[in-house]
C-alpha atoms as a PDB file:
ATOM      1  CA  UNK A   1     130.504 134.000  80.119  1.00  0.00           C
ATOM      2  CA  UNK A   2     131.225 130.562  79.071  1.00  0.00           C
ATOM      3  CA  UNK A   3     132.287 127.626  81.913  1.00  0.00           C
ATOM      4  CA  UNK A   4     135.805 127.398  79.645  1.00  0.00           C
ATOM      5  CA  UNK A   5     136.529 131.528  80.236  1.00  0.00           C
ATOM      6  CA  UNK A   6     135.868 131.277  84.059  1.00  0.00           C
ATOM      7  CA  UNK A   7     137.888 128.362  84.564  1.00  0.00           C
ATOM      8  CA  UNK A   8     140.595 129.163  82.616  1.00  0.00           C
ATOM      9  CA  UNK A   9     144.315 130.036  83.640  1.00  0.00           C
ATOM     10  CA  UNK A  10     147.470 132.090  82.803  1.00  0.00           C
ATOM     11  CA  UNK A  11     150.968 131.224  83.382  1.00  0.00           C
ATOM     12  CA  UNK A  12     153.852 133.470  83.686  1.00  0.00           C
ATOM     13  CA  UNK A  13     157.461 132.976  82.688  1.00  0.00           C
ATOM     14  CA  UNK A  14     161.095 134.627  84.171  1.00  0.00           C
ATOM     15  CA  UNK A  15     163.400 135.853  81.758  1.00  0.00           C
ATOM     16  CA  UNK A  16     164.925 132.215  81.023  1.00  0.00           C
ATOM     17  CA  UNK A  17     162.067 130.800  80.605  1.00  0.00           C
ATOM     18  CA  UNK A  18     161.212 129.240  83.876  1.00  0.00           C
ATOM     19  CA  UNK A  19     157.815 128.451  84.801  1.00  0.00           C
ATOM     20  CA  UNK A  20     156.894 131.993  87.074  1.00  0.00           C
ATOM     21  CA  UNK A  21     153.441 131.158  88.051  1.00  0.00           C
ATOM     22  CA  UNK A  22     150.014 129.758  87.236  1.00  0.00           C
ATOM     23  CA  UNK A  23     146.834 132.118  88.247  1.00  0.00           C
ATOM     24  CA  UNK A  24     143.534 131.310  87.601  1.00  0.00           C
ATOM     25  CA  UNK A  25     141.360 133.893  85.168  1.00  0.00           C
ATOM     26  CA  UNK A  26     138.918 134.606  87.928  1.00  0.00           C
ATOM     27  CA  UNK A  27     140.190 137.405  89.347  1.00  0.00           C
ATOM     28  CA  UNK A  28     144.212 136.753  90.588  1.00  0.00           C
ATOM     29  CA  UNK A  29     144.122 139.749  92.399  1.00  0.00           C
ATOM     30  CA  UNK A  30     140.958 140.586  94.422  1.00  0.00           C
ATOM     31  CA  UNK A  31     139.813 141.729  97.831  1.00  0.00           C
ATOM     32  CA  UNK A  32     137.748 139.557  99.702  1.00  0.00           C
ATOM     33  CA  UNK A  33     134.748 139.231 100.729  1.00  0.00           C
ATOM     34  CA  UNK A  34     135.988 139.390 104.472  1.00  0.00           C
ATOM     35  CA  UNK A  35     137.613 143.147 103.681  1.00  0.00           C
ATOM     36  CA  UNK A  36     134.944 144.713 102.171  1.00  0.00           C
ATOM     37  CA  UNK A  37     132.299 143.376 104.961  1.00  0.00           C
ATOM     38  CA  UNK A  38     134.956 144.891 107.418  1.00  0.00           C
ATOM     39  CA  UNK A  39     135.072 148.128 105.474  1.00  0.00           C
ATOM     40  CA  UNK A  40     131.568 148.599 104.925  1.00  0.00           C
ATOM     41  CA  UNK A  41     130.709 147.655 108.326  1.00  0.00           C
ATOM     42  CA  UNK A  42     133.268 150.228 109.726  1.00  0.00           C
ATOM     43  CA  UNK A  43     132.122 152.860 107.470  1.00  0.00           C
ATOM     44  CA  UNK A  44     128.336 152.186 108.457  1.00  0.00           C
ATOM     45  CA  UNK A  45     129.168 152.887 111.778  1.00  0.00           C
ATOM     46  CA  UNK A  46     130.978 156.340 110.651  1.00  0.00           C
ATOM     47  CA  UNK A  47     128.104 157.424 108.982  1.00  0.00           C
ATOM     48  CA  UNK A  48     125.336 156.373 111.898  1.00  0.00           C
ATOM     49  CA  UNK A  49     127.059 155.960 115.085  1.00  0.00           C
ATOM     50  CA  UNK A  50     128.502 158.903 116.216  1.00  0.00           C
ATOM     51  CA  UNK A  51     128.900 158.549 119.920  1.00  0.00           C
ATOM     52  CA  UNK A  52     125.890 155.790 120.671  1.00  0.00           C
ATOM     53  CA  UNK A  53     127.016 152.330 120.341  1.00  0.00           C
ATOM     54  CA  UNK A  54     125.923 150.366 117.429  1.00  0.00           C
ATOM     55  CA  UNK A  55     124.790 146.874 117.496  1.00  0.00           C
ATOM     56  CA  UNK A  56     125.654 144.280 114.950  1.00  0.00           C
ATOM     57  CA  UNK A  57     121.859 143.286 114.178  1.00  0.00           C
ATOM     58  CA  UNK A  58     121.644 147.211 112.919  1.00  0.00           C
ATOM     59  CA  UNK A  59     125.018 146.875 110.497  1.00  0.00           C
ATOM     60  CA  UNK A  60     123.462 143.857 109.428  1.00  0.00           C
ATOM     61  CA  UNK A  61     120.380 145.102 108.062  1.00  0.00           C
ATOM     62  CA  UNK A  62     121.481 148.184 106.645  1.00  0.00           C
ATOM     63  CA  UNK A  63     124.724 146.889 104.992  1.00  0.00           C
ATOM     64  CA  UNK A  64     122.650 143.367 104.128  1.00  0.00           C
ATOM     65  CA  UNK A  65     125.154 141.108 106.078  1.00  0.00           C
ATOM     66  CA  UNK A  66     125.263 138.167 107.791  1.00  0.00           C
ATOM     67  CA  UNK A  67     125.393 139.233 112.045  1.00  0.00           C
ATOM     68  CA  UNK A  68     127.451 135.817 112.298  1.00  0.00           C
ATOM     69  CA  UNK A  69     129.592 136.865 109.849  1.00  0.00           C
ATOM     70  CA  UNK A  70     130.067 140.337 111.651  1.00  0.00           C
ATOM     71  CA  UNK A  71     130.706 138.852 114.771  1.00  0.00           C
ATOM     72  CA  UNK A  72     133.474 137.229 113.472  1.00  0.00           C
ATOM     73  CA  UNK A  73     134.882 140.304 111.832  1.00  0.00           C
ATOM     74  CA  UNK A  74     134.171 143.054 114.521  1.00  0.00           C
ATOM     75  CA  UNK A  75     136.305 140.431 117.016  1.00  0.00           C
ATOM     76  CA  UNK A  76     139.167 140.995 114.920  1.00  0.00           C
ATOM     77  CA  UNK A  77     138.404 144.372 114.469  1.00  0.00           C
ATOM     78  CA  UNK A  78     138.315 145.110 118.345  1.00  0.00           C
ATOM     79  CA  UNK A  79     141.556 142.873 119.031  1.00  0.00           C
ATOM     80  CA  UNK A  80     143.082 145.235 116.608  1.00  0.00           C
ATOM     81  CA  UNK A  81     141.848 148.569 118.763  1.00  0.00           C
ATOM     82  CA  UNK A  82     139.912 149.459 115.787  1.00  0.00           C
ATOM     83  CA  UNK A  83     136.632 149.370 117.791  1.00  0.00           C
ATOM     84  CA  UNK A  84     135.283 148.781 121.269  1.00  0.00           C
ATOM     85  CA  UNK A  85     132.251 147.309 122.257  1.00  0.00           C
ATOM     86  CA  UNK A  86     129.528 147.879 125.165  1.00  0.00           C
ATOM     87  CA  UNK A  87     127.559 144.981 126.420  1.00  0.00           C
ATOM     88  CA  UNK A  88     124.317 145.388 128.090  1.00  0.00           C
ATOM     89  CA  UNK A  89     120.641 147.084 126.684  1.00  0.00           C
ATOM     90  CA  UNK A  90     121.691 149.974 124.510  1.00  0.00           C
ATOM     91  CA  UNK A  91     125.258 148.175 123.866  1.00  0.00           C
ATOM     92  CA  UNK A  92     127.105 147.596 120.577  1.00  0.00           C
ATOM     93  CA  UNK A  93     130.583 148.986 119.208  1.00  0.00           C
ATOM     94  CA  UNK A  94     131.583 152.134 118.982  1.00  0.00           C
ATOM     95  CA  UNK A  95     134.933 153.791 116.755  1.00  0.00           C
ATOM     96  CA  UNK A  96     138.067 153.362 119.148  1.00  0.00           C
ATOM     97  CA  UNK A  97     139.247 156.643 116.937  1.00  0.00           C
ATOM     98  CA  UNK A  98     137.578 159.124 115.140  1.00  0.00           C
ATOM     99  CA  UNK A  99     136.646 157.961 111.746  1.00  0.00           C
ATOM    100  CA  UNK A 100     138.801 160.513 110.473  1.00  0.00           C
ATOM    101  CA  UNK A 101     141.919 158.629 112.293  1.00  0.00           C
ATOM    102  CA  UNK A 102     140.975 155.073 111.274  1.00  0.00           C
ATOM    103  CA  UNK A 103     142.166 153.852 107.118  1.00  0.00           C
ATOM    104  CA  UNK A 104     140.633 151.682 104.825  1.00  0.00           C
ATOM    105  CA  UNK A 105     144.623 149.796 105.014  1.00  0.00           C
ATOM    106  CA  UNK A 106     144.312 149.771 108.823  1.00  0.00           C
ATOM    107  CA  UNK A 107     140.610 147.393 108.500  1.00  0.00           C
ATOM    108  CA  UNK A 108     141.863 145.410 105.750  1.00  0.00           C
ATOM    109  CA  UNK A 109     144.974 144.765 107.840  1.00  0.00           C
ATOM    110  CA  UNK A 110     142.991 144.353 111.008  1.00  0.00           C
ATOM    111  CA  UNK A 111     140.732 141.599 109.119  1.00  0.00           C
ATOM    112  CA  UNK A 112     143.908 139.302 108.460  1.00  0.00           C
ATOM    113  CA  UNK A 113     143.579 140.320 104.574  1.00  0.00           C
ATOM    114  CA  UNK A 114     146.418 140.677 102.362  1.00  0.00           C
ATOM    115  CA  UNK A 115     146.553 142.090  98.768  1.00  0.00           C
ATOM    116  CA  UNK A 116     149.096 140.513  96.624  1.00  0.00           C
ATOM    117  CA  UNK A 117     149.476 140.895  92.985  1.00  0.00           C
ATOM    118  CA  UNK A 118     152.604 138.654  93.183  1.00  0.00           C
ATOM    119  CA  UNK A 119     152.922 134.829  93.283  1.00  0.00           C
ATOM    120  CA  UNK A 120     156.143 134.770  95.695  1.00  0.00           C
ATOM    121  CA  UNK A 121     155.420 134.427  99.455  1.00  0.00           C
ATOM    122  CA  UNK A 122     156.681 137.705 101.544  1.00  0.00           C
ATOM    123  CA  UNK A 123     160.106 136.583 103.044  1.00  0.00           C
ATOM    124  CA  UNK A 124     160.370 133.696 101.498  1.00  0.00           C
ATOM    125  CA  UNK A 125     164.052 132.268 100.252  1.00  0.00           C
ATOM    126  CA  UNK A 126     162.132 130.700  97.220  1.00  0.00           C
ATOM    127  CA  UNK A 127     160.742 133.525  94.458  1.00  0.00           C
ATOM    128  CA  UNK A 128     157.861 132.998  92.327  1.00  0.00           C
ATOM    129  CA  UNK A 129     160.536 131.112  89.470  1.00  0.00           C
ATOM    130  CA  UNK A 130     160.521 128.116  92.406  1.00  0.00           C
ATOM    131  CA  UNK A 131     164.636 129.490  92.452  1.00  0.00           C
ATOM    132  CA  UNK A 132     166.012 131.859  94.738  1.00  0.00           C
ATOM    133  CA  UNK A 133     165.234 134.341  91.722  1.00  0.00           C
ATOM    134  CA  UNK A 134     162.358 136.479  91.024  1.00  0.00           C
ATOM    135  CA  UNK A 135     160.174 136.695  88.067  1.00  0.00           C
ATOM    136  CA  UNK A 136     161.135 139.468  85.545  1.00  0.00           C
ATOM    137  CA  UNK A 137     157.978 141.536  86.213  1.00  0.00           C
ATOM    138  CA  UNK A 138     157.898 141.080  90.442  1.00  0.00           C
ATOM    139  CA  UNK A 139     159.195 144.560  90.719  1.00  0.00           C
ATOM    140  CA  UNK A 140     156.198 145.769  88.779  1.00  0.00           C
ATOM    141  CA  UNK A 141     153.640 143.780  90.816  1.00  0.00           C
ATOM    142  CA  UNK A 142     155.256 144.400  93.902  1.00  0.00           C
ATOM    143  CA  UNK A 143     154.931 148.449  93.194  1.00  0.00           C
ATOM    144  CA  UNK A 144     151.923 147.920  92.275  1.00  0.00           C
ATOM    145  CA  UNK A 145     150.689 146.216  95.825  1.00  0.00           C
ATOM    146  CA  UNK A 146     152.604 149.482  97.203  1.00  0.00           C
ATOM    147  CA  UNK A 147     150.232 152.013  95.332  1.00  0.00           C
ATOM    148  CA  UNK A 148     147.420 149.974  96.763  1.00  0.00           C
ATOM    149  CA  UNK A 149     148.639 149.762 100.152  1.00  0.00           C
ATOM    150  CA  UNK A 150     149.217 153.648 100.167  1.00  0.00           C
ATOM    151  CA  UNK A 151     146.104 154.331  98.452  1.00  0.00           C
ATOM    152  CA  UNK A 152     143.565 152.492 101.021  1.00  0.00           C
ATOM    153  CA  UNK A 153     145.961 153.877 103.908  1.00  0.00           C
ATOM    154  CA  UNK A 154     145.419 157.221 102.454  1.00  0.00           C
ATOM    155  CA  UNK A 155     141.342 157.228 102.816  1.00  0.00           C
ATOM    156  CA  UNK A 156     139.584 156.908 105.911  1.00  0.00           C
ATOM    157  CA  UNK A 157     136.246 156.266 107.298  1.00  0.00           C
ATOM    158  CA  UNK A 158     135.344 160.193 107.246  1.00  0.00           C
ATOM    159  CA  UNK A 159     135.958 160.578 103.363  1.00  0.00           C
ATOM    160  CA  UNK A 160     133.686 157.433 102.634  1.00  0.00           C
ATOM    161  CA  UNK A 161     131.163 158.574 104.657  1.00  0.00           C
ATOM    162  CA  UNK A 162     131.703 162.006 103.420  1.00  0.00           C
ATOM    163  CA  UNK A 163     131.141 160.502 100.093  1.00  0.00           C
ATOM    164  CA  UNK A 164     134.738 161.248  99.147  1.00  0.00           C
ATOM    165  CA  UNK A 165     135.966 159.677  95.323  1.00  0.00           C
ATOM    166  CA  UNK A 166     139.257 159.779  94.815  1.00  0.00           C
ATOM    167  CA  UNK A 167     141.682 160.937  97.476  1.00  0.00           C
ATOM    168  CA  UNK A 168     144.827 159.985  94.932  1.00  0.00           C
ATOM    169  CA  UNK A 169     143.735 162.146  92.569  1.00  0.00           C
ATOM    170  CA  UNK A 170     142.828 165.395  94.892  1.00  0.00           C
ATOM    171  CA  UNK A 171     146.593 164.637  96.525  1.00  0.00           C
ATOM    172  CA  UNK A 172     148.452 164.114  92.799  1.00  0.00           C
ATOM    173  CA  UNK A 173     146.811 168.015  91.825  1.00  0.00           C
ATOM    174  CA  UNK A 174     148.373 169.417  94.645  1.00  0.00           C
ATOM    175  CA  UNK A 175     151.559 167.843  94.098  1.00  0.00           C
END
């Protein structure tokens, strides 16, 4: 990939015209690096913990992580009542819930991440136009950061350690 393609931006227009919003090529709408630690972590101690606390140092070398970088995530993560920890030989965190009660959505939230496909700021009086007026297409990218809020709050730490693919499909047959 040339230096021109990664740098290169898009800008979106409303309906009269307006400048909507300018988005760099690389990736506008990605989860970061923060949220999938956080998610791997979690699920790494689904899979191995089970009732023995885990420590970071272990998380770190399985997953391939930085432990400063966990320590900074599994705070949040315990402030959140996601996990708790045990100090002391033998200590490290342990699931608050069972993994079966605990959502991809719930760590992503816990972490302080956000996924937005849109440009506007939640709230805000000013839409993505720089008017009090939304772009044409918001509606579409704000349904679209609903599917992916209800699909990571629809899969837990059990199906990814179960090895589980697709839970929006499996639901969708049985609809």
């Amino acid at each position: 990939m040339s230096d021109l393609s990664k740098t290169a931006a898009y800008t979106t227009f409303s309906r009269r015209g307006q400048k909507c919003s300018t988005r760099s090529s690389e990736a506008p709408m990605k989860l970061t690096s923060r949220a999938r630690n956080a998610v791997a972590a979690m699920a790494d101690m689904a899979a191995f913990g089970g009732d023995v606390p885990v420590p970071l140092s272990d998380i770190a070398v399985r997953q391939g992580l930085s432990l400063a970088f966990l320590e900074q995530i599994f705070g949040q993560l315990r402030k959140a009542g996601l996990v708790t920890s045990r100090r002391g030989a033998g200590g490290g965190y342990l699931l608050a819930q069972s993994s079966a009660e605990i959502s991809v959505g719930a760590i992503v939230e816990a972490v302080d991440e956000e996924i937005r496909s849109t440009a506007c700021v939640p709230g805000a009086a000013t839409g993505c136009t720089g008017s009090s007026t939304r772009c044409l297409t918001h509606k579409l990218w704000h349904g679209l950061d609903r599917e992916i809020e209800t699909y990571l709050g629809g899969i837990t730490l059990a199906d990814i350690a179960a090895g589980a693919e697709a839970p929006l499909k499996e639901r969708a047959e049985h609809a």
